[in-house]
Every structure is written in structure tokens, then in C-alpha cells.
C-alpha atoms as a PDB file:
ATOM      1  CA  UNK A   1     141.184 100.337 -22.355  1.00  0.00           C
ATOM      2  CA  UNK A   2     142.251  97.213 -20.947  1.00  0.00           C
ATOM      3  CA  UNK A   3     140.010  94.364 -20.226  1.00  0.00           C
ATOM      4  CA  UNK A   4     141.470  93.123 -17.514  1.00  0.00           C
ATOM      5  CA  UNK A   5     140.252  95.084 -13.878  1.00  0.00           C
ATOM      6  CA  UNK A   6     144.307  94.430 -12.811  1.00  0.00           C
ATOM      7  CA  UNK A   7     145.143  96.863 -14.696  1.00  0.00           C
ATOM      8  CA  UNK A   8     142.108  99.586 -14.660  1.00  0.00           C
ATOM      9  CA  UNK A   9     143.259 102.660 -13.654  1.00  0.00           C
ATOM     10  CA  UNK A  10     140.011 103.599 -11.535  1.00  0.00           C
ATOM     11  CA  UNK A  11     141.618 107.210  -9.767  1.00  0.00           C
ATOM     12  CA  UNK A  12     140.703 110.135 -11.913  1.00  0.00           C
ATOM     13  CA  UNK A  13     142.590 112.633  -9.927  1.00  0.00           C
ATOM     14  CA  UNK A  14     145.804 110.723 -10.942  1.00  0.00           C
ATOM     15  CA  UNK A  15     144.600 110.669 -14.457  1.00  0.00           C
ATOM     16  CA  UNK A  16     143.833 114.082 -14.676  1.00  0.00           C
ATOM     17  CA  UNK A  17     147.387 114.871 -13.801  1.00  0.00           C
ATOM     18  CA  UNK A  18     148.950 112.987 -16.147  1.00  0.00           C
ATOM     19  CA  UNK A  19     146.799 114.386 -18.603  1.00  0.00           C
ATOM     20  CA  UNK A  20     148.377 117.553 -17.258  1.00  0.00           C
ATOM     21  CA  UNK A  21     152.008 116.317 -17.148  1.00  0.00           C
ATOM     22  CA  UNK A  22     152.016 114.589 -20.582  1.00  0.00           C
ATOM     23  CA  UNK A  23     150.137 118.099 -22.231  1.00  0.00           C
ATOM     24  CA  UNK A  24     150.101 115.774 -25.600  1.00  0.00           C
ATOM     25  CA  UNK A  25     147.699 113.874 -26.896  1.00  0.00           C
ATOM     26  CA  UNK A  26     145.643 112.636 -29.985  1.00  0.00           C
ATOM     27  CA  UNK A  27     141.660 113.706 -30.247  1.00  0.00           C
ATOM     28  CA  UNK A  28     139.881 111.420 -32.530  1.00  0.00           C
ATOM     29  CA  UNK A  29     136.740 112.775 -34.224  1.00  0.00           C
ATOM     30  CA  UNK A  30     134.270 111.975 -37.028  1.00  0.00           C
ATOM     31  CA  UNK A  31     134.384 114.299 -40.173  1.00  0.00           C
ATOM     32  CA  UNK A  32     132.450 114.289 -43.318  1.00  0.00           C
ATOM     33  CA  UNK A  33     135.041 112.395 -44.677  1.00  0.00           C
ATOM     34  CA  UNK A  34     135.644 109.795 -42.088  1.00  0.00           C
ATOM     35  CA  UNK A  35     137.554 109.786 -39.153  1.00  0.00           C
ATOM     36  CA  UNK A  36     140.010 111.407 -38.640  1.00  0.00           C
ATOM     37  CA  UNK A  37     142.867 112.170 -35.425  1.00  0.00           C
ATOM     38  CA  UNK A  38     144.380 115.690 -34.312  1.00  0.00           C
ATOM     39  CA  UNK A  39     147.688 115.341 -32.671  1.00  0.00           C
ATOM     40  CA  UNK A  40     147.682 118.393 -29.999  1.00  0.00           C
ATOM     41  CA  UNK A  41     148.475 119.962 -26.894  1.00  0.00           C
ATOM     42  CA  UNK A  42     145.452 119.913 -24.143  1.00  0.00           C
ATOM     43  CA  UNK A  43     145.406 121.916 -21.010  1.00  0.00           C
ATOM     44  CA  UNK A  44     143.495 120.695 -17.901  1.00  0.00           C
ATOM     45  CA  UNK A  45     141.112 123.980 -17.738  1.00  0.00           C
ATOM     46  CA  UNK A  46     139.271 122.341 -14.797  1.00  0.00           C
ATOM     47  CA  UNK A  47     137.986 119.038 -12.879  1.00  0.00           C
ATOM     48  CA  UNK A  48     135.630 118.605 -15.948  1.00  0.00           C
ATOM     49  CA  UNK A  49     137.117 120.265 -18.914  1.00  0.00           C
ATOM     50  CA  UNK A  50     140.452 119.647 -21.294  1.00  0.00           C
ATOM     51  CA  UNK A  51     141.619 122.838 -23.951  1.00  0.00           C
ATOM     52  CA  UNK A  52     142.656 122.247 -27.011  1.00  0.00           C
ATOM     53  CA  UNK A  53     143.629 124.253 -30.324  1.00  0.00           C
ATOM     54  CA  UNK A  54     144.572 123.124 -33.427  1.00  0.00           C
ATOM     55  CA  UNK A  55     144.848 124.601 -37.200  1.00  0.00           C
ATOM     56  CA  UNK A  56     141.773 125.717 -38.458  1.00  0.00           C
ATOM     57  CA  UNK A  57     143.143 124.262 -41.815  1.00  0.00           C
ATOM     58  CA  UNK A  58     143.112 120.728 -40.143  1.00  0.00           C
ATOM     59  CA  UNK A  59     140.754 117.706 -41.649  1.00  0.00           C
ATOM     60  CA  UNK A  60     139.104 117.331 -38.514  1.00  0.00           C
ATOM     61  CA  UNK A  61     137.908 121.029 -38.268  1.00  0.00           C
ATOM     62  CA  UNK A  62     134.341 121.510 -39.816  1.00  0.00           C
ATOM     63  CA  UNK A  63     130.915 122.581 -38.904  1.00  0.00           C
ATOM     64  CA  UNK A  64     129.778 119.210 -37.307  1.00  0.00           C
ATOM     65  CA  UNK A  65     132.856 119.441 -34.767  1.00  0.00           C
ATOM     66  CA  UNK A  66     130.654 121.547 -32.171  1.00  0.00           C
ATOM     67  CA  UNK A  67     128.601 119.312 -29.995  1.00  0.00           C
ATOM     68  CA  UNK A  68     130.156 116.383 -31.121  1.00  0.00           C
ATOM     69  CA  UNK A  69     132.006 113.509 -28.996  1.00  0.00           C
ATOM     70  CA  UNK A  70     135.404 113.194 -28.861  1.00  0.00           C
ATOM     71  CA  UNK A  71     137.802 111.021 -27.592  1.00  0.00           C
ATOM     72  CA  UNK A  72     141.013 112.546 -26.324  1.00  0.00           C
ATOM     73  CA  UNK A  73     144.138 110.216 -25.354  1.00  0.00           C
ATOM     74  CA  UNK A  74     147.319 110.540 -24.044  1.00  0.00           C
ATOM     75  CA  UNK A  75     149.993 107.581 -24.292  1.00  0.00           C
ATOM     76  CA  UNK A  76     152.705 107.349 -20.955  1.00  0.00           C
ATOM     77  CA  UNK A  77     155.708 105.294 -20.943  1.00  0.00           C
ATOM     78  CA  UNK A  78     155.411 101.735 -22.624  1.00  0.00           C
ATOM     79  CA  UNK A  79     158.030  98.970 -23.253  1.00  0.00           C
ATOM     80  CA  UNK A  80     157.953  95.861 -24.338  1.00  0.00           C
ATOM     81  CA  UNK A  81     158.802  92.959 -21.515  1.00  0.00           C
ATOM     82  CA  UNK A  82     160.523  89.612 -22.283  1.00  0.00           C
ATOM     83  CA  UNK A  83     159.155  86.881 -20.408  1.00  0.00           C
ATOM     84  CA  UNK A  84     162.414  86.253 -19.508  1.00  0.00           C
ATOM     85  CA  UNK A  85     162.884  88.733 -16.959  1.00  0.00           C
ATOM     86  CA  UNK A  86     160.404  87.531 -14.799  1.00  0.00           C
ATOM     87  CA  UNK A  87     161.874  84.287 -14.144  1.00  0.00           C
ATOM     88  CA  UNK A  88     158.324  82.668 -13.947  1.00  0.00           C
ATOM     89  CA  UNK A  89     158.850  79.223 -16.209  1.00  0.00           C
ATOM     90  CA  UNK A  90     158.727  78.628 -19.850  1.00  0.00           C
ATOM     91  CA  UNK A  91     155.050  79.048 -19.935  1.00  0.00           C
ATOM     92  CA  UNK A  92     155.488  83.030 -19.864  1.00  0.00           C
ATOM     93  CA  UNK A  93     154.720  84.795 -22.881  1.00  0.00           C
ATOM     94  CA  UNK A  94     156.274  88.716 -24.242  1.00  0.00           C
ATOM     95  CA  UNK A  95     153.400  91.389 -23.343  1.00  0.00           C
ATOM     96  CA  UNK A  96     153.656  95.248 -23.153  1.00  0.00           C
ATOM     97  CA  UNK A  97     153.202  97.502 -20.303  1.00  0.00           C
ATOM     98  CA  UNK A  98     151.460 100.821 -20.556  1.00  0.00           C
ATOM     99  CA  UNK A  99     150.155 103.897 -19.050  1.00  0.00           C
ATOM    100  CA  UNK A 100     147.186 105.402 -21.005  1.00  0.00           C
ATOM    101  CA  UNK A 101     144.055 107.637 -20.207  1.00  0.00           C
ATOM    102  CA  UNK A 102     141.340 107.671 -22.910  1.00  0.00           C
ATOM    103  CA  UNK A 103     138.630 111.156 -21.942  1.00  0.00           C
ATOM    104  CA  UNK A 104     135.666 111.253 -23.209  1.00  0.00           C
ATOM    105  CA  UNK A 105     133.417 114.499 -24.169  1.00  0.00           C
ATOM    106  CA  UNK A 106     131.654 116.416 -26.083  1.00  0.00           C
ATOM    107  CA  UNK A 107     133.159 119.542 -28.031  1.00  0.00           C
ATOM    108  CA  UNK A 108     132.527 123.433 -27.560  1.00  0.00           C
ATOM    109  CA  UNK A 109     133.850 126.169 -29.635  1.00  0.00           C
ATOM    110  CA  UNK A 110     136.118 128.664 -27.478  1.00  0.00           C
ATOM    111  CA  UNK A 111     135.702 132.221 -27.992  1.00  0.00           C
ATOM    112  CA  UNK A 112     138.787 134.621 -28.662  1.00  0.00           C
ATOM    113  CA  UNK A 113     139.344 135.507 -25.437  1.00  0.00           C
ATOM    114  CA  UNK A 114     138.767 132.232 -23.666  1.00  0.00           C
ATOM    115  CA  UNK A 115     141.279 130.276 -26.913  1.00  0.00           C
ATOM    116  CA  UNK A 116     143.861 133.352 -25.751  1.00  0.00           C
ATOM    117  CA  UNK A 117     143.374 132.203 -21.884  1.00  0.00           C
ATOM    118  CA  UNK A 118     144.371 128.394 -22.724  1.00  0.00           C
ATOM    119  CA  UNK A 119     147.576 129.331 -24.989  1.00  0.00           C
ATOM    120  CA  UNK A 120     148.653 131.785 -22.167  1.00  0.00           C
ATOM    121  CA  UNK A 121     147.951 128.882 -19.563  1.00  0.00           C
ATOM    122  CA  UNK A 122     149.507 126.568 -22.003  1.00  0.00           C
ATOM    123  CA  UNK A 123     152.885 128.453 -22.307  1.00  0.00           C
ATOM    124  CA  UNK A 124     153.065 129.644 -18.507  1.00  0.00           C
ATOM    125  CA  UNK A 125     152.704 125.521 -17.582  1.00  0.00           C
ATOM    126  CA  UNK A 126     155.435 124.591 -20.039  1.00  0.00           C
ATOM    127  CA  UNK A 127     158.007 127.713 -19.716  1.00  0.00           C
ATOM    128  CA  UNK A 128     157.589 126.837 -16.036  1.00  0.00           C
ATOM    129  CA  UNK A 129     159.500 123.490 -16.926  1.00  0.00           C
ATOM    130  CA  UNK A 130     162.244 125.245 -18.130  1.00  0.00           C
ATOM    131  CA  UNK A 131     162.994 127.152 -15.181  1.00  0.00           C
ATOM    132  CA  UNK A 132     165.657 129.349 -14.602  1.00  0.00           C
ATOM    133  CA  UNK A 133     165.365 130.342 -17.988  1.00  0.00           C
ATOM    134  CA  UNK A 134     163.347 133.408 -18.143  1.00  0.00           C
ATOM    135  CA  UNK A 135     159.613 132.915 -19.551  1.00  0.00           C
ATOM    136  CA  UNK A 136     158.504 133.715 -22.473  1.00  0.00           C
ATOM    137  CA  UNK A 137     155.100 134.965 -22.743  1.00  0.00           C
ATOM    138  CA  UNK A 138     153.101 136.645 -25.754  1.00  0.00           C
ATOM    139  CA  UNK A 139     153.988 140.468 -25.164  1.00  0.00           C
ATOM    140  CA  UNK A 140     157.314 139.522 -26.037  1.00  0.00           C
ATOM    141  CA  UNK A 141     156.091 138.798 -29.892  1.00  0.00           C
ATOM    142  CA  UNK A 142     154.854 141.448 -32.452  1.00  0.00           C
ATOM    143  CA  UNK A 143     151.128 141.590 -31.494  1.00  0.00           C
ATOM    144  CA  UNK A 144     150.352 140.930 -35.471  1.00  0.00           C
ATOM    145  CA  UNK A 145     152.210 138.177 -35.801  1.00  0.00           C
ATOM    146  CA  UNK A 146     150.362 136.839 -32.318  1.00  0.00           C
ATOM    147  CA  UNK A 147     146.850 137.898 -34.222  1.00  0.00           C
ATOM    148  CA  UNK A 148     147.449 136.165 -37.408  1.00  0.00           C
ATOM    149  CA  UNK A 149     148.413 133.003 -35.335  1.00  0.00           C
ATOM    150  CA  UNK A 150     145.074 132.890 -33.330  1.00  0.00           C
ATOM    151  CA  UNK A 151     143.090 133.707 -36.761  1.00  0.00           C
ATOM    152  CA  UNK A 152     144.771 130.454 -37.913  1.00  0.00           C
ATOM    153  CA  UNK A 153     144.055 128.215 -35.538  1.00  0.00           C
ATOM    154  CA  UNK A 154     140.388 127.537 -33.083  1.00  0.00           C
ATOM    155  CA  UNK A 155     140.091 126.701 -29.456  1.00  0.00           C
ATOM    156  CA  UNK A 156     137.914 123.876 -28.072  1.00  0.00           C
ATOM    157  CA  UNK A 157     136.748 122.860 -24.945  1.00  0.00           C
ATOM    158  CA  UNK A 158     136.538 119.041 -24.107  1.00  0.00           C
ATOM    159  CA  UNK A 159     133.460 119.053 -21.378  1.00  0.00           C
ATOM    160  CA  UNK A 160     134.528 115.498 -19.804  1.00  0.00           C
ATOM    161  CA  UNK A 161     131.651 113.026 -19.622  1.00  0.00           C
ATOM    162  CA  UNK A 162     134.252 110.102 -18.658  1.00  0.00           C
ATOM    163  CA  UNK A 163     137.680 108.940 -17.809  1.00  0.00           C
ATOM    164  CA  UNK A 164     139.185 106.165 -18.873  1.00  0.00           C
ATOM    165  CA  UNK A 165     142.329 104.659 -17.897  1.00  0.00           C
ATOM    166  CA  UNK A 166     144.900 101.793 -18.130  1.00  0.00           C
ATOM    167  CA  UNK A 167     148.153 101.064 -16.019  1.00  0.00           C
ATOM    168  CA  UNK A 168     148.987  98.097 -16.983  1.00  0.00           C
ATOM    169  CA  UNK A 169     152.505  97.195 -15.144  1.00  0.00           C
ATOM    170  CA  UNK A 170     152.686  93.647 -14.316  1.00  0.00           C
ATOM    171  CA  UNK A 171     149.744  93.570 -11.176  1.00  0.00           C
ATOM    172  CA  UNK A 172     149.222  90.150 -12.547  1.00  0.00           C
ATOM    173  CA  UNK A 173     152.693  88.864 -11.753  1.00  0.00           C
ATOM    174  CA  UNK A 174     154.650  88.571  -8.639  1.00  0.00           C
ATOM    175  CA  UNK A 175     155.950  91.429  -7.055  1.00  0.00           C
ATOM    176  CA  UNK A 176     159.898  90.316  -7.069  1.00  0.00           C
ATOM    177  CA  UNK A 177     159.423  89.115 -10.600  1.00  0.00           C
ATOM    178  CA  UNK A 178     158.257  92.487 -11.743  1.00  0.00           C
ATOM    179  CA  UNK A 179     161.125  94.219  -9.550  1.00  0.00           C
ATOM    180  CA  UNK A 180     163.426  92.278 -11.748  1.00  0.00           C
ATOM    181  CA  UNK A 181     161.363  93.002 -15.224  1.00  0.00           C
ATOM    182  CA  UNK A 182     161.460  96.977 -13.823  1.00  0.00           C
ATOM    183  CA  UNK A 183     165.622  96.347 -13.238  1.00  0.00           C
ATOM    184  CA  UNK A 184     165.867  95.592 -16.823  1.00  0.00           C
ATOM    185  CA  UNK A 185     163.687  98.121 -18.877  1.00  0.00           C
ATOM    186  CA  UNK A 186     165.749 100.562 -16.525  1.00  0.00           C
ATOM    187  CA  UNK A 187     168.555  99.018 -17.891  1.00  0.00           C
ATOM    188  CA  UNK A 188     167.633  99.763 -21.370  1.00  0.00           C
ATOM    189  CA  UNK A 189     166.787 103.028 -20.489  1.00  0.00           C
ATOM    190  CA  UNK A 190     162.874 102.576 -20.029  1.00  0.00           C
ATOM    191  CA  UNK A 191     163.145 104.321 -16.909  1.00  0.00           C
ATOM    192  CA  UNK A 192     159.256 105.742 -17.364  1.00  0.00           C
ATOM    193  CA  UNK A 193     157.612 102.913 -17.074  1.00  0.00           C
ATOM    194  CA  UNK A 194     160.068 100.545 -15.322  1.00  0.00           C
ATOM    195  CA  UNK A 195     159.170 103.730 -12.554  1.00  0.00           C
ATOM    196  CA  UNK A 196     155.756 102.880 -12.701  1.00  0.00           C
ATOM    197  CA  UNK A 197     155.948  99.227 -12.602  1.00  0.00           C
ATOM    198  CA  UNK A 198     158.298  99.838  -9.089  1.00  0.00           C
ATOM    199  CA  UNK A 199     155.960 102.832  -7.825  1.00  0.00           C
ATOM    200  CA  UNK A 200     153.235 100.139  -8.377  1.00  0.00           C
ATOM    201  CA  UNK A 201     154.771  96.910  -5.986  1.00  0.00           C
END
């Protein structure tokens, strides 16, 4: 995370939510042959635990996983800012404004049951996006077709020892110069984080 304090992100309720809102993220591990990231979707199963699943095929699955710690991140908006925009001087310099949350913890094996609890939870919170469009849930497949899948993939829990986070926005600049960097990455479409950077003023 950051160095700077500006731009700590100290409120771990907000973090867990946009753990929840972003669902995707990248767990890095340690494997007998190195380390080694899993790109996958995490639930929020409750104030101290994330869900996860991933291919039981993947590098990153292997013996050593369980009890291990794990590092789970999930990337927000970002842009690149000219120095331009914030009409500050020549002595400005380019940066790049973020959202991230790092989480910290130590790995547990899910049973059947409890891996079948975080895809259902997993599919309700996302088919609930999509809304009015009816939701799809796992009745509606051939129940050996939904039986092979779990046999091919493993659940893990993520018991949270920390949370980690950066928002790093402009806090360190002026608050009309970063209204006018936030008017131009909306400009270009940035609209994520030039949101953030105004939500932050």
C-alpha cells in the first residue's frame, strides 16, 4: 500500500464493501514452485472472512495451500493524471490515482456444502445486478453437469487477519485543482475514479 498516510484508506467497513462490489480479485500464494497468483471471484462471507474457488487444476492449488497466508487484492478505478490539469506550476510531475484494498489471511479448505453456499451466494449477488432479468440459479442446470463442476474446482475461506487499503486521489493537492484533474479523467471517460477523487473534496 501506499506510503504516504494521505492516502491510507484506514475505514474497513468501506473496504469490505468494495471488496464486495468489485467481487474480483487476485490471491497471491506460495507454491512448491514459487509464487504464484489466482485471478478469482471472492464473496464477503462475513466481517472476518472472504470465499473463494478456483480450479483444482490451478498452479496455486496443492497440499501446503491450507493454513497458509494469503494475500487477496482487488484493484478500483485508476487513471493516469497529467500535471497539467491541476494548474499548480511547472514543478508538477504525472502520478496515478488509485483505489486498492490488499486482505490479508490465512487459508481454510471449504467443505462441499459450505463451497456450494458461496457459489449460490456468489450468483444470487451478481444475478441481482442484472435485475429485471429473471435469476438464474443452479436448479435450472442438469444437476451432473453442476456436480462435475464443483468436483473440478475447491472452495477456500480467507479468515482476515488485516486490511489494507489505498485511496489515493489527489488529498495532497488542492481541492479546486483536483476538481479540475476529476473534470478531465471524466472527460476521457475515467468516470470511476474521477468519482472518487470528487466524492473525496
Amino acid at each position: 500500500m501506499h506510503p504516504n498516510p494521505a492516502f491510507r484508506w484506514p475505514d474497513v467497513a468501506a473496504m469490505r464493501a468494495f471488496v464486495r462490489d468489485a467481487t474480483f480479485g487476485s490471491l497471491f500464494v506460495q507454491t512448491p514452485a514459487g509464487p504464484r497468483a489466482v485471478h478469482a471471484p471472492a464473496v464477503v462471507l462475513d466481517a472476518d472472512a472472504l470465499g473463494l474457488h478456483f480450479s483444482r487444476s490451478n498452479a496455486a492449488s496443492h497440499p501446503g495451500l491450507a493454513g497458509q497466508t494469503a494475500l487477496f487484492v482487488v484493484q478500483g478505478p485508476h487513471a493516469y493524471v497529467s500535471p497539467d490539469w491541476y494548474g499548480l506550476g511547472p514543478d508538477e510531475v504525472p502520478t496515478w490515482n488509485y483505489l486498492a484494498v490488499e486482505v490479508e489471511g490465512t487459508l481454510e479448505p471449504m467443505t462441499r456444502d459450505d463451497l456450494i453456499a458461496q457459489l449460490d451466494q456468489l450468483g444470487h449477488e451478481q444475478e441481482a445486478r442484472l435485475a429485471p432479468k429473471t435469476e438464474w440459479t443452479r436448479d435450472k442446470a442438469d444437476p451432473a453437469r453442476i456436480d462435475a463442476m464443483l468436483n473440478a474446482i475447491q472452495g477456500w475461506r480467507l479468515n482476515v487477519t488485516e486490511w489494507r487499503g489505498s485511496r489515493k486521489i489527489g488529498q495532497n493537492k488542492p481541492a479546486a485543482a483536483r476538481r479540475v484533474a476529476a473534470q478531465a479523467l471524466a472527460a476521457l471517460g475515467q468516470d470511476g475514479i474521477a468519482r472518487a477523487m470528487r466524492d473525496g473534496l
